[in-house]
Protein backbone atom coordinates (compact mmCIF):
# COMPACT_ATOMS: atom_id res chain seq x y z
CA UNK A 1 79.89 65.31 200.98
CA UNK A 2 82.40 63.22 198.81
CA UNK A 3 81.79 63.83 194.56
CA UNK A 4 81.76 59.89 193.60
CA UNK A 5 81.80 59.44 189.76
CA UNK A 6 81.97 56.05 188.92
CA UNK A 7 82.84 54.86 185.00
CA UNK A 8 81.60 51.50 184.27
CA UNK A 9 79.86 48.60 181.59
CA UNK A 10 76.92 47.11 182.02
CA UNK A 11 78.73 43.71 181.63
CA UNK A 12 81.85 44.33 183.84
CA UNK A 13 81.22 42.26 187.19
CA UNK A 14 83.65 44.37 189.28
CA UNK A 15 81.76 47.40 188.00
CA UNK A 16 78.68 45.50 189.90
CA UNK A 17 80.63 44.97 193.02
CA UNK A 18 82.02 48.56 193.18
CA UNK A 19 78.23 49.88 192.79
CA UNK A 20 77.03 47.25 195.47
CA UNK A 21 79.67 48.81 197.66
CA UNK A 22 78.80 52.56 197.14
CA UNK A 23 75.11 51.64 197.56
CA UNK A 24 75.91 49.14 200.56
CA UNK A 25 77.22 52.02 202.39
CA UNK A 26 74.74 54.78 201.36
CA UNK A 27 77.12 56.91 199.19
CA UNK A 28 75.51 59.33 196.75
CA UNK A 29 77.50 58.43 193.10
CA UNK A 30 77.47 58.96 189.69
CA UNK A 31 77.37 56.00 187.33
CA UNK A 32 78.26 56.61 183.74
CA UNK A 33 78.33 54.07 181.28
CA UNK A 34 81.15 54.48 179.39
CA UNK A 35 79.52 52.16 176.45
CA UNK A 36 76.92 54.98 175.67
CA UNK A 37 78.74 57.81 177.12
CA UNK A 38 81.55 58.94 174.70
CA UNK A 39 81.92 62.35 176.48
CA UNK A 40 82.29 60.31 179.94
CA UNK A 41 84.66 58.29 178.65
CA UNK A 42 86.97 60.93 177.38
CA UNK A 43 87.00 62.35 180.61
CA UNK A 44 87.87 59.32 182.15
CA UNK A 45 91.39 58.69 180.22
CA UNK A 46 92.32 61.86 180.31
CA UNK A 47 92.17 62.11 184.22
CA UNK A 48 93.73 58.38 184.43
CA UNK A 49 95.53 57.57 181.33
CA UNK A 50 93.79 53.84 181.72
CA UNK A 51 90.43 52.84 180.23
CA UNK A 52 90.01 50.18 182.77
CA UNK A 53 87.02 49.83 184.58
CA UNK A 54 85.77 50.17 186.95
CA UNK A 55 87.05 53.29 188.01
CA UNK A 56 86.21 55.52 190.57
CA UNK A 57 87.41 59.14 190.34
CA UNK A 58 86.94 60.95 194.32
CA UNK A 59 86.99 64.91 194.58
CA UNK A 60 88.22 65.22 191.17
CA UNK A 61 91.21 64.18 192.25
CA UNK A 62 91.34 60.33 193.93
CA UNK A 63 91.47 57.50 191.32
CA UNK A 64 90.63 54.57 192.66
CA UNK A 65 91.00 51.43 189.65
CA UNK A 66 88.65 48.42 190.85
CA UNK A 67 87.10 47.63 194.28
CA UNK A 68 89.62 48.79 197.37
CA UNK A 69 87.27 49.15 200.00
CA UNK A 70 89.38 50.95 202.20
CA UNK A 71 90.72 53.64 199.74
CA UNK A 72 87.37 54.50 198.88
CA UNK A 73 86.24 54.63 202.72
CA UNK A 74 89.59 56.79 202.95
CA UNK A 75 88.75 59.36 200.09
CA UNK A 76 85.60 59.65 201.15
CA UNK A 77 85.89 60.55 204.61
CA UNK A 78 88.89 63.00 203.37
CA UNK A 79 86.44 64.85 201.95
């Protein structure tokens, strides 16, 4: 099974879209809320560089920046 980590606001609607998607297609993920989670957010630029959201990291590896339905499908069925 694919490790889904998603970094995200609570006001971002693409962040609401990506989560609809994961949950639309019954994918276990990770939600952090980079707004109340400092140590997330580190993470997060220092695997991407960017502090755009949202952003999906796949395997610890994949970084996916917004909604592309088809990468995601991709890096999750690479797993």
């Amino acid at each position: 099974m694919a490790k889904i980590e998603l970094f995200s606001t609570p006001t971002c609607p693409y962040c609401r879209l990506v989560r609809n998607f994961l949950q639309e297609k019954g994918l276990n993920f990770t939600d952090y809320d980079i707004t109340k989670d400092l140590d997330a957010f580190e993470r997060m630029f220092k695997t991407t560089g960017y502090t755009t959201v949202p952003t999906l990291i796949i395997n610890d590896k994949e970084v996916i920046i917004g909604l592309d339905e088809e990468r995601i499908l991709k890096a999750v069925n690479e797993s």
